[in-house]
PDB file of N, CA and C in Angstrom:
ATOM      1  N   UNK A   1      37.838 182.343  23.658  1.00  0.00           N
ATOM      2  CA  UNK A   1      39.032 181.826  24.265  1.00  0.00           C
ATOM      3  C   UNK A   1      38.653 180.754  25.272  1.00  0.00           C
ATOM      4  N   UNK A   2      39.348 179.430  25.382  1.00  0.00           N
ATOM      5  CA  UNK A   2      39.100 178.637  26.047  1.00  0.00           C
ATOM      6  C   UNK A   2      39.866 178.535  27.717  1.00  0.00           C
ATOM      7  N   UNK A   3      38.546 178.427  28.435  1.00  0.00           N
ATOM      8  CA  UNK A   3      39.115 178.494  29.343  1.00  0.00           C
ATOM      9  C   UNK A   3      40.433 177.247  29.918  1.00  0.00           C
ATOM     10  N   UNK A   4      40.945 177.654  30.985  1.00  0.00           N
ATOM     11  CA  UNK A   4      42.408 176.692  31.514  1.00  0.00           C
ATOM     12  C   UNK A   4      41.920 175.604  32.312  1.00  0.00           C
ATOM     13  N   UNK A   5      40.923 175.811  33.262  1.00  0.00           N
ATOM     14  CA  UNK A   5      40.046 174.672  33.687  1.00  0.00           C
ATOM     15  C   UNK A   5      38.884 174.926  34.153  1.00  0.00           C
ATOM     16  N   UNK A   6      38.191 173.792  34.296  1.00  0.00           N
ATOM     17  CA  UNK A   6      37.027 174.122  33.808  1.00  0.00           C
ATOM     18  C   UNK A   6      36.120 175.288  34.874  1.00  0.00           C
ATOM     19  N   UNK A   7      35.167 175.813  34.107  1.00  0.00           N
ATOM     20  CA  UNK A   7      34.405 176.569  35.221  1.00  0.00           C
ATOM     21  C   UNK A   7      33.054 176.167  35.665  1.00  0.00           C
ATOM     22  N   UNK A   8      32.550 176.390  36.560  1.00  0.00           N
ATOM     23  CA  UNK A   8      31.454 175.953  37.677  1.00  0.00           C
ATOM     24  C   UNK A   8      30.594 177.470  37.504  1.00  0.00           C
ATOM     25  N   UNK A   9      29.422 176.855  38.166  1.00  0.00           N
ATOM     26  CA  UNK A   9      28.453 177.714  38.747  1.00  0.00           C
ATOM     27  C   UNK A   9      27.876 178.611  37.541  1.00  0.00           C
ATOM     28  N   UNK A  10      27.740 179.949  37.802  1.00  0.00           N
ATOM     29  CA  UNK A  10      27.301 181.224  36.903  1.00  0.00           C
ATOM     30  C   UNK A  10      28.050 181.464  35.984  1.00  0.00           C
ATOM     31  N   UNK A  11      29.573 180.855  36.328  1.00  0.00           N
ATOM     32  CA  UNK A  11      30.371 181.462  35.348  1.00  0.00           C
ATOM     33  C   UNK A  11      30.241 180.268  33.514  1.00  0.00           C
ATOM     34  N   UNK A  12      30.070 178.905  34.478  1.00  0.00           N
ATOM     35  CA  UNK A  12      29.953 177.771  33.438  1.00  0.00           C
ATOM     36  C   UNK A  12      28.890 178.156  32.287  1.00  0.00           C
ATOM     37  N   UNK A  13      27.296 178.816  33.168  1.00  0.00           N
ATOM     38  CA  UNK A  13      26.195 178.993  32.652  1.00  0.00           C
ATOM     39  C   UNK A  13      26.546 179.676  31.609  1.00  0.00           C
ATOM     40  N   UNK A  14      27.250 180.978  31.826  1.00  0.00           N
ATOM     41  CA  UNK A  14      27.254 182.034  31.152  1.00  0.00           C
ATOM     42  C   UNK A  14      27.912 182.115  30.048  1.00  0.00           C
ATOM     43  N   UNK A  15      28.907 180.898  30.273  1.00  0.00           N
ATOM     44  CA  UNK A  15      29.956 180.010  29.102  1.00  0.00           C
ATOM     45  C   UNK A  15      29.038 179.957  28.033  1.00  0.00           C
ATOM     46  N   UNK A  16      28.763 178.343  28.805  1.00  0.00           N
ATOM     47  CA  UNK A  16      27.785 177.965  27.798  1.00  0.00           C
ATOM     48  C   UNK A  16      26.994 178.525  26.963  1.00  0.00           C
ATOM     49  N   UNK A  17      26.184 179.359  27.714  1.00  0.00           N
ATOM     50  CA  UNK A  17      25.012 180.284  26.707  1.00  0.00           C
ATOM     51  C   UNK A  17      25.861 181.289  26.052  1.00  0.00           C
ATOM     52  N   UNK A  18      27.168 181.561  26.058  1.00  0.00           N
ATOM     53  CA  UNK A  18      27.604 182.181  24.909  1.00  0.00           C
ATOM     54  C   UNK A  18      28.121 181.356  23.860  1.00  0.00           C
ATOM     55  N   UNK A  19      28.103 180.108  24.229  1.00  0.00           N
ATOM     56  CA  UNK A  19      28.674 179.288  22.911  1.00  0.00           C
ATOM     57  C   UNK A  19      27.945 178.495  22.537  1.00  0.00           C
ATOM     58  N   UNK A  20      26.554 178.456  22.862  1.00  0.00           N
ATOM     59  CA  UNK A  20      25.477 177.165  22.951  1.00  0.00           C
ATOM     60  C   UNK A  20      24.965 177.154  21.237  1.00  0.00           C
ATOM     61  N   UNK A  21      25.699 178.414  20.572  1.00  0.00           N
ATOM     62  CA  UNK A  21      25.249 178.249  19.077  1.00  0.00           C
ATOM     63  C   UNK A  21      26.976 177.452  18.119  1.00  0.00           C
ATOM     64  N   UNK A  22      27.452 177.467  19.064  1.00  0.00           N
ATOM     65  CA  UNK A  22      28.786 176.815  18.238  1.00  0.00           C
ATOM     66  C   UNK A  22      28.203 175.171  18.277  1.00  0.00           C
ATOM     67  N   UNK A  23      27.796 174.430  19.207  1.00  0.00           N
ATOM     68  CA  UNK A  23      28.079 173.362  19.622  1.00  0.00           C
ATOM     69  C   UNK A  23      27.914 172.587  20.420  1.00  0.00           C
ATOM     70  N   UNK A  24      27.790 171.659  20.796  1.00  0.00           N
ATOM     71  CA  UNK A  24      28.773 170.996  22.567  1.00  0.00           C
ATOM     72  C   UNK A  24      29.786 170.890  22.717  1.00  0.00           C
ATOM     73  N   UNK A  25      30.446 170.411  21.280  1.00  0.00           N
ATOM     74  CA  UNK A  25      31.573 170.251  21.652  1.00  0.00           C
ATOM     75  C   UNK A  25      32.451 171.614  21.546  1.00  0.00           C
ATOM     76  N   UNK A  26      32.236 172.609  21.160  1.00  0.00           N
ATOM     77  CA  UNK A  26      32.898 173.711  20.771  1.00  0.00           C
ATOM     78  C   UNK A  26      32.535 174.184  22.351  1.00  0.00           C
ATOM     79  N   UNK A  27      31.644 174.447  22.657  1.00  0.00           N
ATOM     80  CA  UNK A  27      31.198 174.552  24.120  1.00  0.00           C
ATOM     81  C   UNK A  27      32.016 174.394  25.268  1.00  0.00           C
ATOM     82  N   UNK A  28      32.126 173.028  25.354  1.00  0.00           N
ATOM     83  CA  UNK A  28      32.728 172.209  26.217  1.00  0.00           C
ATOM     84  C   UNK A  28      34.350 172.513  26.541  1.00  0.00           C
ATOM     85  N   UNK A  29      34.813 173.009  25.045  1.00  0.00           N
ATOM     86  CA  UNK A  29      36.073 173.385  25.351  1.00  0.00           C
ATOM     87  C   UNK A  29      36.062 174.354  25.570  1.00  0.00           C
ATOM     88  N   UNK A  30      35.398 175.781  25.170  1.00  0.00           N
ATOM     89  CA  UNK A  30      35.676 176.831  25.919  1.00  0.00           C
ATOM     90  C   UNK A  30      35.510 177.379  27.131  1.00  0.00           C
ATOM     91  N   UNK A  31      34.771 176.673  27.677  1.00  0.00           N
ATOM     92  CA  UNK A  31      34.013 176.382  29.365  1.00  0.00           C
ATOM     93  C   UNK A  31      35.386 175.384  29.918  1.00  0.00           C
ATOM     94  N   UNK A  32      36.622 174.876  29.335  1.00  0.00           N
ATOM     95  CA  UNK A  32      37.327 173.888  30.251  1.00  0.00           C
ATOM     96  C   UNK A  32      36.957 172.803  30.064  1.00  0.00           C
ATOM     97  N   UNK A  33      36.298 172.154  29.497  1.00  0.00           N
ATOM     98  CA  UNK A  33      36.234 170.884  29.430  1.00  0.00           C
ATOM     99  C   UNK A  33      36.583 169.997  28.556  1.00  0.00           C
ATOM    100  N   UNK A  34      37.847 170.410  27.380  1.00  0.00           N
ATOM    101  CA  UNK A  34      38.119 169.821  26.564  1.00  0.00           C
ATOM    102  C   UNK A  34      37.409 168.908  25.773  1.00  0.00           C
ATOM    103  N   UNK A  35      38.070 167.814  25.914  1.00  0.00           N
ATOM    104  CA  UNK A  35      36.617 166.745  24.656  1.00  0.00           C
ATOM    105  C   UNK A  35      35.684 166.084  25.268  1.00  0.00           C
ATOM    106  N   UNK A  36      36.042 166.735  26.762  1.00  0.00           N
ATOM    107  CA  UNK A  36      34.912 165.199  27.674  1.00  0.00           C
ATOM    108  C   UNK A  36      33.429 166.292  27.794  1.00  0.00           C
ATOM    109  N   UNK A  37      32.609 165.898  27.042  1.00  0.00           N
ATOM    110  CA  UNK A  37      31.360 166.895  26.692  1.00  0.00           C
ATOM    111  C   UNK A  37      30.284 166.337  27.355  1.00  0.00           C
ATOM    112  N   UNK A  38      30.614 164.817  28.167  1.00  0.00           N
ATOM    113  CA  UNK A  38      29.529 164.295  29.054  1.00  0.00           C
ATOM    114  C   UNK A  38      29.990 165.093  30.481  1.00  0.00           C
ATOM    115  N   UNK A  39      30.920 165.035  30.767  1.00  0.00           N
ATOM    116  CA  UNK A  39      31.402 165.734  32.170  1.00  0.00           C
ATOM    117  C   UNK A  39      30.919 167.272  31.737  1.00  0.00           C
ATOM    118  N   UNK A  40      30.765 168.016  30.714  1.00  0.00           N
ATOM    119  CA  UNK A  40      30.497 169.350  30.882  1.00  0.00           C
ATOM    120  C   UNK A  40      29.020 169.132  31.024  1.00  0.00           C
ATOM    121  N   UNK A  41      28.246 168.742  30.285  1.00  0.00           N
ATOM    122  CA  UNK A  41      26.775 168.503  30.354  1.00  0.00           C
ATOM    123  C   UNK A  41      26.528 167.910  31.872  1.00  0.00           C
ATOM    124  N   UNK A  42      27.092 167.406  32.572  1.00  0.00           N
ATOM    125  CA  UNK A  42      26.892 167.165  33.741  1.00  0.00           C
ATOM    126  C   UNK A  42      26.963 168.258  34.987  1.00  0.00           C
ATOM    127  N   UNK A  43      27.687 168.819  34.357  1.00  0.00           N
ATOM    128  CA  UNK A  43      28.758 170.481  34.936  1.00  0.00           C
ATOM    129  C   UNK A  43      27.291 171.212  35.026  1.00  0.00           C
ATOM    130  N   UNK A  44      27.095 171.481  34.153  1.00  0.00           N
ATOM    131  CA  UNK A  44      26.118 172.801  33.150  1.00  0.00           C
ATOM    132  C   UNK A  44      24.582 172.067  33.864  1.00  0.00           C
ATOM    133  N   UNK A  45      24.384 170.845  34.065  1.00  0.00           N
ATOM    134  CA  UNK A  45      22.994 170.249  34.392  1.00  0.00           C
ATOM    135  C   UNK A  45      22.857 170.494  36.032  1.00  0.00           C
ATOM    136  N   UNK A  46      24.223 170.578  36.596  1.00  0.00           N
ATOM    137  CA  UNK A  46      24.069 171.206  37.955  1.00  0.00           C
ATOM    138  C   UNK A  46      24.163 172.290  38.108  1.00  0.00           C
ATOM    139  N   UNK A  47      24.905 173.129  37.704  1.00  0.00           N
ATOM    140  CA  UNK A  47      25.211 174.897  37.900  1.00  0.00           C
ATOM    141  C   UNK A  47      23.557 175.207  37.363  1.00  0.00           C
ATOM    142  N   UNK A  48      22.925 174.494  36.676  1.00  0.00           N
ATOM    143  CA  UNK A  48      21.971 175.518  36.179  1.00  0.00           C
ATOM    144  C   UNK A  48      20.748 174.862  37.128  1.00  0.00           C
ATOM    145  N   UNK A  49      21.167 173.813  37.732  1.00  0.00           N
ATOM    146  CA  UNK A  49      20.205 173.052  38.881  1.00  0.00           C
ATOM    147  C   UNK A  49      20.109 173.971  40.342  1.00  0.00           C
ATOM    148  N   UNK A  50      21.408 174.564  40.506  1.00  0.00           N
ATOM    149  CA  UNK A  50      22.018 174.947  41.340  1.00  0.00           C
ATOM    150  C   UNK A  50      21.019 176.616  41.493  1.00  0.00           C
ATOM    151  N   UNK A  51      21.034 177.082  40.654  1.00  0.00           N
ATOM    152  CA  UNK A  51      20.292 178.058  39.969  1.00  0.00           C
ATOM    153  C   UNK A  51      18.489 178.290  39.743  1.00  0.00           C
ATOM    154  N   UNK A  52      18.500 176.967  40.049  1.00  0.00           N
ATOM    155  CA  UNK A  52      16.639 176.595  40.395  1.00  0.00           C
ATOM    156  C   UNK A  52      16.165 177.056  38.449  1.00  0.00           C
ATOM    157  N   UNK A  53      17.288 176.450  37.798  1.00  0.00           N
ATOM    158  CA  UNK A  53      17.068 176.442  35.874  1.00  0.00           C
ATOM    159  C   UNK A  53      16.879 174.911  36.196  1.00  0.00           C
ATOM    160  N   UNK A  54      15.782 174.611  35.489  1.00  0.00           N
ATOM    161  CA  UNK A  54      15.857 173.150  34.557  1.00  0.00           C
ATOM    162  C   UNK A  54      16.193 173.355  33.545  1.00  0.00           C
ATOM    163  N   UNK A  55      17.165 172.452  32.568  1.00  0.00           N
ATOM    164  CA  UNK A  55      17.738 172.351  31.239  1.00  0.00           C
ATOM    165  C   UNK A  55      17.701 170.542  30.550  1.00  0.00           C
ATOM    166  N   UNK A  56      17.404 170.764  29.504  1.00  0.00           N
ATOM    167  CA  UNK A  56      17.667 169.122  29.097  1.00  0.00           C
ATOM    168  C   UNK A  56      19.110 169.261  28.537  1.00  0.00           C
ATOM    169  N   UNK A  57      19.289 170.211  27.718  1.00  0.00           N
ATOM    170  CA  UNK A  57      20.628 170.132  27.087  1.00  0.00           C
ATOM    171  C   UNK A  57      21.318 171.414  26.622  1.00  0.00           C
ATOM    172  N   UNK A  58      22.482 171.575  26.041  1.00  0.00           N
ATOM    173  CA  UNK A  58      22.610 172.876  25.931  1.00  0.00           C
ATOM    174  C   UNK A  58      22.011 173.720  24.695  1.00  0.00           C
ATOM    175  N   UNK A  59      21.417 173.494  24.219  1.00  0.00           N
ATOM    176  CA  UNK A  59      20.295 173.569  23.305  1.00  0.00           C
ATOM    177  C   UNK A  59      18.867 174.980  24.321  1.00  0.00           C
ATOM    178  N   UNK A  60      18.832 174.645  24.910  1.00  0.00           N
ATOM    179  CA  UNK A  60      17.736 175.466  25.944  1.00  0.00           C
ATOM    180  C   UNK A  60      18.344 176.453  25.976  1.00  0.00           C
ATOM    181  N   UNK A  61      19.865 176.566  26.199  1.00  0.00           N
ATOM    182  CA  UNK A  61      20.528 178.050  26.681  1.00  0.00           C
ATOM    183  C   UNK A  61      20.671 178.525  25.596  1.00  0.00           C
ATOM    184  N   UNK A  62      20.314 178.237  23.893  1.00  0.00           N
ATOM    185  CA  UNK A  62      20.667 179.101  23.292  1.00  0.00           C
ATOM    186  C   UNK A  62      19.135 180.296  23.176  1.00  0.00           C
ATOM    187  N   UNK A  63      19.967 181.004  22.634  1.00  0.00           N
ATOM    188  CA  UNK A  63      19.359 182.564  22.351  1.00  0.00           C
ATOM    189  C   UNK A  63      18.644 182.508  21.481  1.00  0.00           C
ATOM    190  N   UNK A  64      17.062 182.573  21.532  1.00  0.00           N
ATOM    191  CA  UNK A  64      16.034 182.188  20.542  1.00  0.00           C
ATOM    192  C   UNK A  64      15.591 183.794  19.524  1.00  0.00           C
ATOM    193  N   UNK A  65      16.050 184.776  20.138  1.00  0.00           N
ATOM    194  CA  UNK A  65      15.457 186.177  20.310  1.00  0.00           C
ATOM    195  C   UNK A  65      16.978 186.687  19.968  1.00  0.00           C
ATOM    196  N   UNK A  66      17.624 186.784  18.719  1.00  0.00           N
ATOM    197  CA  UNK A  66      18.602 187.000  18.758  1.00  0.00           C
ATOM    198  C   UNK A  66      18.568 189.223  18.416  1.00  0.00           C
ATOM    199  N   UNK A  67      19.694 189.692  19.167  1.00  0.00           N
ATOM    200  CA  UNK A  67      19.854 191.225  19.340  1.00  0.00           C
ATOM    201  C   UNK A  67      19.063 191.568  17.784  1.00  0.00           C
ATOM    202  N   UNK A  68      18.820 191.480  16.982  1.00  0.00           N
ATOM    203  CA  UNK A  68      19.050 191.884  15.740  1.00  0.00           C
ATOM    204  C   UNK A  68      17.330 192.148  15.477  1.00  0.00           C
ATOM    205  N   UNK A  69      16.818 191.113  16.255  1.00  0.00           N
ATOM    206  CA  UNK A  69      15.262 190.756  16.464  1.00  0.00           C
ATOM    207  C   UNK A  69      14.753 191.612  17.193  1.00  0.00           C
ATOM    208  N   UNK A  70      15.662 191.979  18.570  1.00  0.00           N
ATOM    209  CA  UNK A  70      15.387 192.773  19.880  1.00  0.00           C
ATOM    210  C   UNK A  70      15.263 193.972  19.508  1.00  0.00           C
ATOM    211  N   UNK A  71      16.243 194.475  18.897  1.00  0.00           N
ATOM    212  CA  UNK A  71      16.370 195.814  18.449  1.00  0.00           C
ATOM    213  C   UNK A  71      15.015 196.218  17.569  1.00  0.00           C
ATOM    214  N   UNK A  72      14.444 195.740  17.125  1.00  0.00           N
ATOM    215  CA  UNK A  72      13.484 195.831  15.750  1.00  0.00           C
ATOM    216  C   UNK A  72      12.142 195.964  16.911  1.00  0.00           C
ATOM    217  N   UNK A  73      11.670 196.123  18.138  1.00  0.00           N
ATOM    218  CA  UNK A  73      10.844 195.824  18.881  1.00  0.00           C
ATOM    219  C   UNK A  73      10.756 197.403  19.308  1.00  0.00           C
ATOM    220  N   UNK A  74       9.560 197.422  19.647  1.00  0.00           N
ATOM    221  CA  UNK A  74       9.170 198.969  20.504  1.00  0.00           C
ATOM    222  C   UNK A  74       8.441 199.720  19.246  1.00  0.00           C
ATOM    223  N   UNK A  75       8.468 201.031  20.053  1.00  0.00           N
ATOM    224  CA  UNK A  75       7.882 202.059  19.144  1.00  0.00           C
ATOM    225  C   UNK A  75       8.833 203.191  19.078  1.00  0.00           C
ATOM    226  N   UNK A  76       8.999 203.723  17.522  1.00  0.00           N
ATOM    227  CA  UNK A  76       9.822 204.983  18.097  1.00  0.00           C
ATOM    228  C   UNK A  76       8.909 206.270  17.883  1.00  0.00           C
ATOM    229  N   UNK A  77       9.788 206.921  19.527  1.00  0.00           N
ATOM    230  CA  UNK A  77       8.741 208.479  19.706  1.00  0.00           C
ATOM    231  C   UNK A  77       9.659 209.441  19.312  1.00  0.00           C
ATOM    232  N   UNK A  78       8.975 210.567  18.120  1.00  0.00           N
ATOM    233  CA  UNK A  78       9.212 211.502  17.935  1.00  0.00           C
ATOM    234  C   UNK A  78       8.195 212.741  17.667  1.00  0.00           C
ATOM    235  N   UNK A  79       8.688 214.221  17.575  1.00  0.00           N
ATOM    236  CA  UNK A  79       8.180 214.881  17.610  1.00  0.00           C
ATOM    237  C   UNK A  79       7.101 214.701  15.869  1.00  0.00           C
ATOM    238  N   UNK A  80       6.222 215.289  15.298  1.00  0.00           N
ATOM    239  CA  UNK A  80       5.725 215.339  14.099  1.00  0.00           C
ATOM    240  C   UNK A  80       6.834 216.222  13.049  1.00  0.00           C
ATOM    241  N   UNK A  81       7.028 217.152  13.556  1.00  0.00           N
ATOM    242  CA  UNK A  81       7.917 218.121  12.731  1.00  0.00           C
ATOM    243  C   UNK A  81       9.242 218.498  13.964  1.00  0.00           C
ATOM    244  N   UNK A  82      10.045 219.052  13.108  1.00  0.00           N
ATOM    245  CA  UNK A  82      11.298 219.628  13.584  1.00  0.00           C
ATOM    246  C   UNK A  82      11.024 220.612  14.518  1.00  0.00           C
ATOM    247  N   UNK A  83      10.022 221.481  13.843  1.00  0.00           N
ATOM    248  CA  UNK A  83       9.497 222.752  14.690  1.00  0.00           C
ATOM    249  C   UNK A  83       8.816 222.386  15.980  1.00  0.00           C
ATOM    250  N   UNK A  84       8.444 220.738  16.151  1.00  0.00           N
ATOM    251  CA  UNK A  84       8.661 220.403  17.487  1.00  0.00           C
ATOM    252  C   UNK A  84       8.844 219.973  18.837  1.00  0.00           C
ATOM    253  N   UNK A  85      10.084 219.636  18.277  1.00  0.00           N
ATOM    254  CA  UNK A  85      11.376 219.736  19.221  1.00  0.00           C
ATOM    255  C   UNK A  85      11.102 220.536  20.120  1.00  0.00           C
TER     256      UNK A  85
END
């Protein structure tokens, strides 16, 4: 859902990196920024400046390690047999 205007700070970041696989421009509008996608990249280059993040573009905020990957990680502990439990 797109936001009504635009958002700043943690909240912009957090935009973005949830939509940073749609787009910029898909981005841009759901963060508030309708079609102007240089004013959001400008937005997003300070909130995440602001944040002591360097970013070149919204490309960096996407999710390289997607849940599906995460989940598949670790070891699982169980007993050898039922008997013990």
């Amino acid at each position: 859902m797109a936001s009504s205007s635009p958002l700043t700070g943690v909240i912009l970041v957090d935009c973005a990196r949830a939509n940073a696989s749609e787009g910029l421009a898909i981005a841009a509008e759901r963060c508030g920024y309708g079609n102007d996608t240089a004013r959001f990249q400008t937005a997003l280059r300070t909130a995440c400046s602001d944040m002591n993040v360097e970013i070149e573009g919204l490309s960096d905020l996407e999710d390289d390690d997607p849940a599906a990957v995460r989940a598949e990680r670790g070891m699982n502990v169980a007993p050898d047999t039922p008997s013990d439990l």
